[in-house]
Structure formats: C-alpha cells, structure tokens
Protein backbone atom coordinates (compact mmCIF):
# COMPACT_ATOMS: atom_id res chain seq x y z
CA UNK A 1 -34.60 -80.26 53.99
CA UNK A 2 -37.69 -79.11 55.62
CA UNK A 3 -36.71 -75.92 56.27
CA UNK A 4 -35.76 -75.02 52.60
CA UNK A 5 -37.95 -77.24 50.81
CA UNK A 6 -41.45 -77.34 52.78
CA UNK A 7 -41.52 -73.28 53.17
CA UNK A 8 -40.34 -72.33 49.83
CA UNK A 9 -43.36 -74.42 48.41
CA UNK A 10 -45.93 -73.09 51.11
CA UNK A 11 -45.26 -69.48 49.95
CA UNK A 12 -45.88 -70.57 46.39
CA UNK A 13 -49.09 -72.08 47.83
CA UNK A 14 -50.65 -68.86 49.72
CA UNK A 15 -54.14 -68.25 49.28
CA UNK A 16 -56.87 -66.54 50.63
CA UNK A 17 -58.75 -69.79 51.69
CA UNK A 18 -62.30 -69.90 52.66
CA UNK A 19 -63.62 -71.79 55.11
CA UNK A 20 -61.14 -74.88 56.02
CA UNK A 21 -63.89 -76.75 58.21
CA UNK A 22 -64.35 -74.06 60.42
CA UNK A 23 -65.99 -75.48 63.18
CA UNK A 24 -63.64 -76.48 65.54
CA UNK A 25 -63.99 -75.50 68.94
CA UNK A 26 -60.59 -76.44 70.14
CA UNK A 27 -58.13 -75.05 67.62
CA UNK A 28 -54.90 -74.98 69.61
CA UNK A 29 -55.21 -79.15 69.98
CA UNK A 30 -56.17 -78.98 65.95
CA UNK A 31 -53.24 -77.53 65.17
CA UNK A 32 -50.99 -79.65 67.38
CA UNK A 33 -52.04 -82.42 66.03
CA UNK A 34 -50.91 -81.23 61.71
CA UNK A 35 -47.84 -80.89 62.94
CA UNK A 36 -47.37 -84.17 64.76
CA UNK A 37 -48.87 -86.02 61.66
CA UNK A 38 -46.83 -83.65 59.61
CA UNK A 39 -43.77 -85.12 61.65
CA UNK A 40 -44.32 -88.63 61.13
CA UNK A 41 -44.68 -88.01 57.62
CA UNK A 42 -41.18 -86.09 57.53
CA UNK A 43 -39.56 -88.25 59.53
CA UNK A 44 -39.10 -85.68 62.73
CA UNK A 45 -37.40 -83.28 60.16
CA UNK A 46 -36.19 -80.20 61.49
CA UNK A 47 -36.62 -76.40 60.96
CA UNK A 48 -33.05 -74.75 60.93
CA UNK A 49 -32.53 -71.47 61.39
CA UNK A 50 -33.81 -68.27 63.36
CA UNK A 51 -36.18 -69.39 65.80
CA UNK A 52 -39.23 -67.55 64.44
CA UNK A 53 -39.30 -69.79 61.24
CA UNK A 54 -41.27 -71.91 63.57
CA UNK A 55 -43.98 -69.14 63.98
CA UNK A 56 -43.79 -68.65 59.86
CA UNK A 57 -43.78 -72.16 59.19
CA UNK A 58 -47.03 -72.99 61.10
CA UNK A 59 -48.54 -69.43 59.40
CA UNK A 60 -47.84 -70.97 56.23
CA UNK A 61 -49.00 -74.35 56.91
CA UNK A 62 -52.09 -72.45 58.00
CA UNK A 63 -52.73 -70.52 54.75
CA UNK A 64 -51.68 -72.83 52.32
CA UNK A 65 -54.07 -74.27 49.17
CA UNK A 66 -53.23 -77.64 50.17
CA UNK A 67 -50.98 -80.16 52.66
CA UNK A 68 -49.44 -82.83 53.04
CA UNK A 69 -51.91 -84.64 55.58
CA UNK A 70 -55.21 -84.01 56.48
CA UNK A 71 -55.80 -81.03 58.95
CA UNK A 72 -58.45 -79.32 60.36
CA UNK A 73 -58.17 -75.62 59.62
CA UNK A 74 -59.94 -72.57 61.25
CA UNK A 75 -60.89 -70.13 58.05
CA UNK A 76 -59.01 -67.07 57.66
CA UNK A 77 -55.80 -65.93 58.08
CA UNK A 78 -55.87 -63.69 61.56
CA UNK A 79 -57.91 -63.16 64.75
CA UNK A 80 -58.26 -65.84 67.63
CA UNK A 81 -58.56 -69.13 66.09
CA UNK A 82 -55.99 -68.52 63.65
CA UNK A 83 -53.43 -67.37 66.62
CA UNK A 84 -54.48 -70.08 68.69
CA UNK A 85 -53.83 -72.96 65.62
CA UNK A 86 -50.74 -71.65 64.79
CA UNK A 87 -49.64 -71.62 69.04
CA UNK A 88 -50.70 -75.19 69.19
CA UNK A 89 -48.68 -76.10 65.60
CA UNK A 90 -45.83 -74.83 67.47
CA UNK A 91 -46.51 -76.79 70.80
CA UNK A 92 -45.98 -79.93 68.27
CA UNK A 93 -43.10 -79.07 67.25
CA UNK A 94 -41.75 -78.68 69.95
CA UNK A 95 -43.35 -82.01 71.59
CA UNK A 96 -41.39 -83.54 68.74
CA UNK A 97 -38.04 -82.06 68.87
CA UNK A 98 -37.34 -81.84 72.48
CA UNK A 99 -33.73 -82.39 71.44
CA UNK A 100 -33.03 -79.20 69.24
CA UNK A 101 -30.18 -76.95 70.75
CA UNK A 102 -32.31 -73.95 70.53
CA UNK A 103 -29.68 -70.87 71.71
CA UNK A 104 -29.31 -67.23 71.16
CA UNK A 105 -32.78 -67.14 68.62
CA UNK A 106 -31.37 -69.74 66.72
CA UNK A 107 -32.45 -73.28 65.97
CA UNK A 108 -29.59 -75.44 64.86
CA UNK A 109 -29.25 -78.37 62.89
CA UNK A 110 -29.61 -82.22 65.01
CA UNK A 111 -26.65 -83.40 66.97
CA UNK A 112 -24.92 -79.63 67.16
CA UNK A 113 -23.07 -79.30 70.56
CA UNK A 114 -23.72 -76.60 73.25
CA UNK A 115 -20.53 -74.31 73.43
CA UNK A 116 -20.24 -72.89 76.56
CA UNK A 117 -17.28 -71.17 78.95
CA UNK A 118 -13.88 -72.29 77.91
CA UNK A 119 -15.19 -73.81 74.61
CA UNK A 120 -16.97 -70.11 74.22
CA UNK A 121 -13.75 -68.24 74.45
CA UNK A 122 -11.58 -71.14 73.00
CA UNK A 123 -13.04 -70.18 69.11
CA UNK A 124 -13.77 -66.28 69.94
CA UNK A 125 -9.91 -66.56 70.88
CA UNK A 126 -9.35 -68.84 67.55
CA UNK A 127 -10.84 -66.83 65.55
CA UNK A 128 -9.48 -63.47 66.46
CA UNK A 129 -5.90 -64.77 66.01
CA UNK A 130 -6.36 -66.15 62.88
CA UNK A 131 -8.25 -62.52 61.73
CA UNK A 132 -4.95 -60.94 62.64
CA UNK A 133 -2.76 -63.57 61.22
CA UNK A 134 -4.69 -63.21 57.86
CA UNK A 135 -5.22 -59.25 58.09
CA UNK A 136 -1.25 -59.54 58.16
CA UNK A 137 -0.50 -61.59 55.21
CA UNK A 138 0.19 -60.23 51.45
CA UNK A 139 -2.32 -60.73 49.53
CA UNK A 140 -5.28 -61.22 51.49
CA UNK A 141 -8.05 -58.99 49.92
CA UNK A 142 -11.75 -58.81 49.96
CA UNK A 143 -12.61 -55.35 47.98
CA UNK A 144 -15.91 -56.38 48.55
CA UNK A 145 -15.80 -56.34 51.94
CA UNK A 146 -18.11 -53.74 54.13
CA UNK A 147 -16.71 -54.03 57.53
CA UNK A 148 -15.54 -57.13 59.68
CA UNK A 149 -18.17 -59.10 59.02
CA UNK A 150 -18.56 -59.49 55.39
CA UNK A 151 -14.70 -59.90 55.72
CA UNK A 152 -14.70 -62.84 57.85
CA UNK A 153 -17.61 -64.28 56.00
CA UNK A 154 -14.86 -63.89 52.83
CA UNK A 155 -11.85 -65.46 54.75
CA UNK A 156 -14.30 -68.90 55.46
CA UNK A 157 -15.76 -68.50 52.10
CA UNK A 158 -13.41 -66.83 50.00
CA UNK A 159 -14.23 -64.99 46.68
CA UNK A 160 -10.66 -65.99 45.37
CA UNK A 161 -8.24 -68.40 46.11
CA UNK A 162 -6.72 -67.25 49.32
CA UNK A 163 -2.55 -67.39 49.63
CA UNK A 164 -1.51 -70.89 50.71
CA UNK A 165 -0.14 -70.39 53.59
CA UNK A 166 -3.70 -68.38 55.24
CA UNK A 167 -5.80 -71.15 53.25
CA UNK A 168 -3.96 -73.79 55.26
CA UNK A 169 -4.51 -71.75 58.59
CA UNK A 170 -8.25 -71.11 57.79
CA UNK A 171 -8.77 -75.04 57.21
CA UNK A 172 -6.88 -76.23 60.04
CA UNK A 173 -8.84 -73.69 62.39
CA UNK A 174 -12.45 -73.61 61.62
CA UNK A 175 -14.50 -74.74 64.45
CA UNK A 176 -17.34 -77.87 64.10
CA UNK A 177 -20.35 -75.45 63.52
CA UNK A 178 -23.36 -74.24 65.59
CA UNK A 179 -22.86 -71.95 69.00
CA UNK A 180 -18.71 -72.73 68.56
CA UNK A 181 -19.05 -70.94 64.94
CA UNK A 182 -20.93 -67.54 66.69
CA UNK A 183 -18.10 -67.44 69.19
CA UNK A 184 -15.48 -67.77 66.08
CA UNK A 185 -16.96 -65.16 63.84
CA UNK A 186 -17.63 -62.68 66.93
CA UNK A 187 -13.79 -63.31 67.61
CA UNK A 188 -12.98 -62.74 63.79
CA UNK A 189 -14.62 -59.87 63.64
CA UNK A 190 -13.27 -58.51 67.15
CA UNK A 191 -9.60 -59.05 65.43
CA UNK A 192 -10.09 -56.91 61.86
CA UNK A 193 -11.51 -54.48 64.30
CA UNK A 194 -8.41 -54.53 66.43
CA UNK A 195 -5.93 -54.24 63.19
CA UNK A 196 -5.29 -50.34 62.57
CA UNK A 197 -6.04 -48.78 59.04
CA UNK A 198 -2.33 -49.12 57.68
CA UNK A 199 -2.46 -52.66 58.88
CA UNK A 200 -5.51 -53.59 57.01
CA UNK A 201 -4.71 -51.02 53.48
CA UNK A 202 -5.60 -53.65 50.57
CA UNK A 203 -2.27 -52.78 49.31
CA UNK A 204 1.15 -51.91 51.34
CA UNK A 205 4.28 -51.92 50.88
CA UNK A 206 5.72 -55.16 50.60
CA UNK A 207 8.34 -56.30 53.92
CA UNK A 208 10.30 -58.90 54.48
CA UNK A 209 8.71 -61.92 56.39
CA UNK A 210 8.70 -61.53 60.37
CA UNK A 211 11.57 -64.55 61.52
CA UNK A 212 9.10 -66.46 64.67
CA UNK A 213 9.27 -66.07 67.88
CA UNK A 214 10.77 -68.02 70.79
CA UNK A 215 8.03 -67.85 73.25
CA UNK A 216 7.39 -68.99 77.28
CA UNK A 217 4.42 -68.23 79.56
CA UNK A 218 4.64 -68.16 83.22
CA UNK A 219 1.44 -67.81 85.40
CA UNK A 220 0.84 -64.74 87.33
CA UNK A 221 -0.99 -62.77 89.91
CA UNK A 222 -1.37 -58.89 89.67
CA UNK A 223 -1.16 -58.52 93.84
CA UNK A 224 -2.34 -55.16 94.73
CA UNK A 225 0.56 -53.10 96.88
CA UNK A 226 -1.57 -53.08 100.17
CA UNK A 227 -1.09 -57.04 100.08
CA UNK A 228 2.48 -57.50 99.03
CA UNK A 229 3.14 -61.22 99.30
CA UNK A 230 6.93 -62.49 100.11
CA UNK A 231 9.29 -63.90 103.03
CA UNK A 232 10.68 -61.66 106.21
CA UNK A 233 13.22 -60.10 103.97
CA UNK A 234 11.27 -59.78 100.45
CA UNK A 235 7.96 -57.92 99.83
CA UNK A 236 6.33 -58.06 96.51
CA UNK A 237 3.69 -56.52 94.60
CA UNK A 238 2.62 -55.83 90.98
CA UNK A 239 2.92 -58.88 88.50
CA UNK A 240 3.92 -61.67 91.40
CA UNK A 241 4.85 -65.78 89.62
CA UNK A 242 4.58 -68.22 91.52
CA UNK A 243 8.36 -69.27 93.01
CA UNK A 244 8.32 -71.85 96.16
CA UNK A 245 11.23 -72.40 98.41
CA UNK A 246 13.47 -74.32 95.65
CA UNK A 247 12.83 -71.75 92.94
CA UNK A 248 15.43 -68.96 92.14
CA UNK A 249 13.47 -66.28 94.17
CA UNK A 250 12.06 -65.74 97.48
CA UNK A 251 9.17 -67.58 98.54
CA UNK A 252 5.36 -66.86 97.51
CA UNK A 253 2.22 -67.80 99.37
CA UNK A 254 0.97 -69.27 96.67
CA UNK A 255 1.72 -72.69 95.00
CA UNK A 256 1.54 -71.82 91.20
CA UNK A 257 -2.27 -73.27 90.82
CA UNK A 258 -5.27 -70.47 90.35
CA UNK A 259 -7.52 -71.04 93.02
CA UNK A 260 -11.08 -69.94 94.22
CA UNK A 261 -9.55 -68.92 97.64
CA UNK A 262 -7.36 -65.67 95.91
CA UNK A 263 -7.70 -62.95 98.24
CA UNK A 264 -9.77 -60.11 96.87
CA UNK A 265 -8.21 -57.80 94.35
CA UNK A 266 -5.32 -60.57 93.02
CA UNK A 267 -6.60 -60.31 89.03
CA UNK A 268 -4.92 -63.83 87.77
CA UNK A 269 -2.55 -63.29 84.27
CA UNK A 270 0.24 -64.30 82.76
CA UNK A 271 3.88 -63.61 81.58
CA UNK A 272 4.65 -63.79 78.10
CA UNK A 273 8.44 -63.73 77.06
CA UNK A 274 9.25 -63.43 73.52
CA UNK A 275 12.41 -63.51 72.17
CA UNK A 276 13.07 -63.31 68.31
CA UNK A 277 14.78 -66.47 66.88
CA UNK A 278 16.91 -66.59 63.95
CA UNK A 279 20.12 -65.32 62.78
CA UNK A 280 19.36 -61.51 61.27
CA UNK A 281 16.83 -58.65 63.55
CA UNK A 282 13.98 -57.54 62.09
CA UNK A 283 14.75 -53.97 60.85
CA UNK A 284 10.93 -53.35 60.47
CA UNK A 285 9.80 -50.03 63.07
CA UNK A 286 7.73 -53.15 65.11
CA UNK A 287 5.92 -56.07 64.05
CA UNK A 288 2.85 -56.74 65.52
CA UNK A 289 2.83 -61.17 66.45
CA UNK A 290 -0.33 -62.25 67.53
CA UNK A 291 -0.08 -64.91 70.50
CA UNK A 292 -2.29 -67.68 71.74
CA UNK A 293 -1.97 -68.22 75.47
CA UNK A 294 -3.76 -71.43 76.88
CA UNK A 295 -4.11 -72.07 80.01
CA UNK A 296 -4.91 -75.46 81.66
CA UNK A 297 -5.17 -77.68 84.86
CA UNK A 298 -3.10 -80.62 86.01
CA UNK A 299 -5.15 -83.06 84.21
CA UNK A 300 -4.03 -81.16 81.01
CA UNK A 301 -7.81 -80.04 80.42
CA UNK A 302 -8.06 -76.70 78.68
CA UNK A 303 -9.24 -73.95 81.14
CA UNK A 304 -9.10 -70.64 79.27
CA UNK A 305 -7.94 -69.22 76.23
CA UNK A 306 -6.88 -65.65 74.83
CA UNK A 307 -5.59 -64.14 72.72
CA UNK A 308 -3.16 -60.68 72.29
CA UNK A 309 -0.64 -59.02 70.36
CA UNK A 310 3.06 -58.53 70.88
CA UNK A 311 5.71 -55.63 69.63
CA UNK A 312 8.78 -56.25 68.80
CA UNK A 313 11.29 -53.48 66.76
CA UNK A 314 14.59 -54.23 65.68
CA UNK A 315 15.59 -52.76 69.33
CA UNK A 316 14.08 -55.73 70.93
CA UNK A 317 15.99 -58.49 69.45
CA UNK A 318 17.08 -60.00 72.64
CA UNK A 319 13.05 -60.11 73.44
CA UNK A 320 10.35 -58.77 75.38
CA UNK A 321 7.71 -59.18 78.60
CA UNK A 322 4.58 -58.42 78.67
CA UNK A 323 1.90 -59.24 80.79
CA UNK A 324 -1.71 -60.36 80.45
CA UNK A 325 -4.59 -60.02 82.50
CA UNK A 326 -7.32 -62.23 82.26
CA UNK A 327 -9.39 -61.57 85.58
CA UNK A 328 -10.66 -64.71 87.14
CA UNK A 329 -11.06 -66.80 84.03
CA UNK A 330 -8.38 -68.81 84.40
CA UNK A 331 -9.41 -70.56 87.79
CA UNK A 332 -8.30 -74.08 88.27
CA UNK A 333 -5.50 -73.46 85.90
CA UNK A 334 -1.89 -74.47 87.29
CA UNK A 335 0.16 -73.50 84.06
CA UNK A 336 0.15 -71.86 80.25
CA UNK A 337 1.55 -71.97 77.45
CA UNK A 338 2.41 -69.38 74.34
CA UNK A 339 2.14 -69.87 70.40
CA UNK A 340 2.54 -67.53 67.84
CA UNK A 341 -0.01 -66.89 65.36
CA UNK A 342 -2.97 -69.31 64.98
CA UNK A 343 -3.06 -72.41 67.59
C-alpha cells in the first residue's frame, strides 16, 4: 500500500541532495505534476491515515536519492522553493483523489462511508453498551490495560481469548470501519469510564448470573409544570406519554409522534419498564443491566439511539420505571423500543 510501502522506503532514501535541476521558476506546478505522474504510475493509490502524511509524503518525495518517475526538483531541503514544491505535490494529490472521505484529520481508506447524526450516535451508543456488557462479565481482563482506551483497543483486539459469550457480542457488534469506528471507540471508552472501580476490579467475587429482563419503552415528553397538558378535568406535568381519546387515560395534545412544533421547554424521552423474568429474584444488593433504547419513525427508519443503565435489587422483582431524557434528538420519531445488553 502506498502509504506503508512508498514512505517506509523514502525514509531509507533521505539524503542531503544537491542540486536536483534547480532552475525552475515555477516550482509549485513542478511539483504538481510528480505527483500526478506518480499517480498514474500507482494506479491513484491512496495515503491512509492522519492527514499530514500528505505534507510528509511530498517532503519525502522531495528529499529522496531517487523516484519513481522523472521530476524536477528545487535543491535543498527548506526555504521557498522547497515549501512551494511540496504545496503544489499536495495540490496533486488532491486533484487526484477528490473522492477521499477526509474527516476529523484523518484520511481514510477508498469507499469508507461518512457517519453522521443517527449513524454517529448509533455506534457511540453500540459501543458503550457492549463496554458495559463486557466490563460485567467474568473473566474479561486486560492487565495491560492503561485506561479506557488501551482497554477497548484489547476487547476488538484481544490479547487472550475472550469468554465466549463477550467474543460473540464483540463480533456481532463491531461497526464497518472509518468515522462509524471513532464514534464506537469514543462510546467504548465513555462506558469503562461509566463502570465504578468495584465494577471493573480484575478479580471479584464470583455471583450468580443476572436472569434478563422483560423490557417496554413508551415515548415521552418531560412538560414543564407552567404548561401542564390534559382535558377540563385532568392537568399533567412531569414525564407526560402520549394517550389519545381511546387510550386508558385522559387525553394529551399530542399524538405520540416527536415533532419540530414542541412548545419550548418539552425535552422529548422515554419510559423504560423493566421487569425481571424468571422464576427465582435476584438476591444480589442491585445489578446494574445496560439497555439499548432505539427510537424510530413510521417508516421504521432508525432516528436515535442511546444507551443507559438500569437497577434492579432483589426488592424490585416485580420491576422498575425509569425515565430517559434525550433532548431533541429523537425528532421525527413516533415510537421505541428497549433491549438489554448489546443490540
């Protein structure tokens, strides 16, 4: 690949050249036109990687003993015709590879796929969950580990086989690459920074396995007091569903859909019901689930996704409800739904 290949044998090649044909008067078009030719030759490769490999790659090209095709070279390795060869190198590149997502200083491989808004918080939300799923399982260890990111760095690429069950989670979940892999790690790292210390000691106590959940999600709006919502004989406020005329409460004024025309102050959320399944409690002080909670529009198109945590002691074994704000993110969506652990 150019980027690994090409550079690693122009470093080899440094010298202190003299003269290159010094004479140019236009070195900015001079060095354009290497890295065109150098293009054709490569077949359009591409540089991959942090965006100022560009700048080193063209510095290199610049300085090295010999290349590839012919070019004409200013002498020397600084001042103004060296800066200005090196500009127009990168002006080919670019002319060339008009294409390359280019985002956040990095320049990623051909064919990678912008990740924006709910595709953004989609694999941050991914990739938290499955942090706390795996910070939560026996036997997950990295004692090599220096904070959350080395750590999620070791639960894609473990050290040592990870237990089954988290290997299956972290190969069913990994995102496609590119901008979508940022957004996962930041989330993975965002979720070992959530888990407390006794959650995340290399070695506890062993418990018995949490029995799952029985979840549902309702859509919400947090209605400030000063605009209860509600029918002549019912005034609301707080965390408000959305019930019409034939539901089993008193009326709303709105239809169940997140829309653009909220008044100010409603923050949109949802309701998250768990309810422990299975035939013995959980005798643990609280186990801590983490949930999923999608949200998307009538078409079925994803709108928003989050992620959070739920409670539940062996007190709660007929269930709990909690609420979740998630500001105005969720516009367009008219319901949600609630998994347990990884989506």
């Amino acid at each position: 690949m150019r980027s690994a290949i090409t550079v690693a044998a122009l470093l080899a090649a440094v010298v202190v050249l003299p003269a290159c044909g010094g004479t140019n008067s236009n070195w900015y078009t001079a060095g354009k036109a290497f890295d065109r030719a150098d293009d054709k030759l490569t077949g359009n490769a591409l540089l991959v990687g942090s965006a100022g490999i560009l700048a080193k790659w063209c510095r290199l090209s610049l300085n090295a003993a010999s290349l590839p095709v012919s070019a004409d070279r200013p002498s020397g390795r600084s001042g103004a015709a060296a800066q200005q060869w090196i500009q127009g190198c990168e002006a080919g590149y670019r002319a060339d590879h008009p294409d390359q997502l280019v985002e956040n200083g990095i320049m990623y491989a051909r064919n990678t796929v912008r990740c924006t808004d709910s595709c953004e918080s989609h694999w941050y939300a991914v990739g938290r969950a499955l942090a706390v799923f795996a910070s939560q399982s026996s036997g997950v260890y990295f004692p090599d580990a220096q904070g959350g990111l080395q750590w999620c760095a070791d639960l894609v690429f473990p050290p040592a086989p990870l237990p089954a069950n988290v290997e299956a989670q972290v190969e069913a979940h990994l995102p496609p690459g590119g901008p979508a892999y940022l957004n996962f790690d930041k989330g993975c790292i965002a979720g070992y920074n959530s888990m407390d210390a006794s959650e995340s000691d290399p070695s506890p106590a062993p418990s018995p396995t949490a029995p799952p959940l029985s979840l549902t999600c309702t859509l919400e709006y947090n209605v400030p007091e000063q605009d209860a919502i509600g029918n002549s004989d019912s005034s609301t406020w707080g965390w408000v569903p959305a019930i019409d005329n034939n539901g089993s409460g008193p009326a709303r004024k709105w239809s169940g859909t997140f829309t653009k025309g909220a008044p100010n102050g409603w923050v949109q959320g949802a309701g998250i019901g768990a309810t422990v399944t299975g035939d013995e409690a959980y005798e643990e002080p609280a186990t801590k689930y983490p949930i999923i909670i999608v949200f998307r529009d009538a078409g079925g198109t994803i709108i928003y996704t989050t992620a959070t945590t739920v409670r539940i002691s062996g007190a709660d074994y007929g269930g709990v409800y909690v609420n979740v704000a998630v500001g105005i993110s969720a516009t367009g969506a008219d319901r949600c739904a609630a998994s347990q652990g990884v989506p």
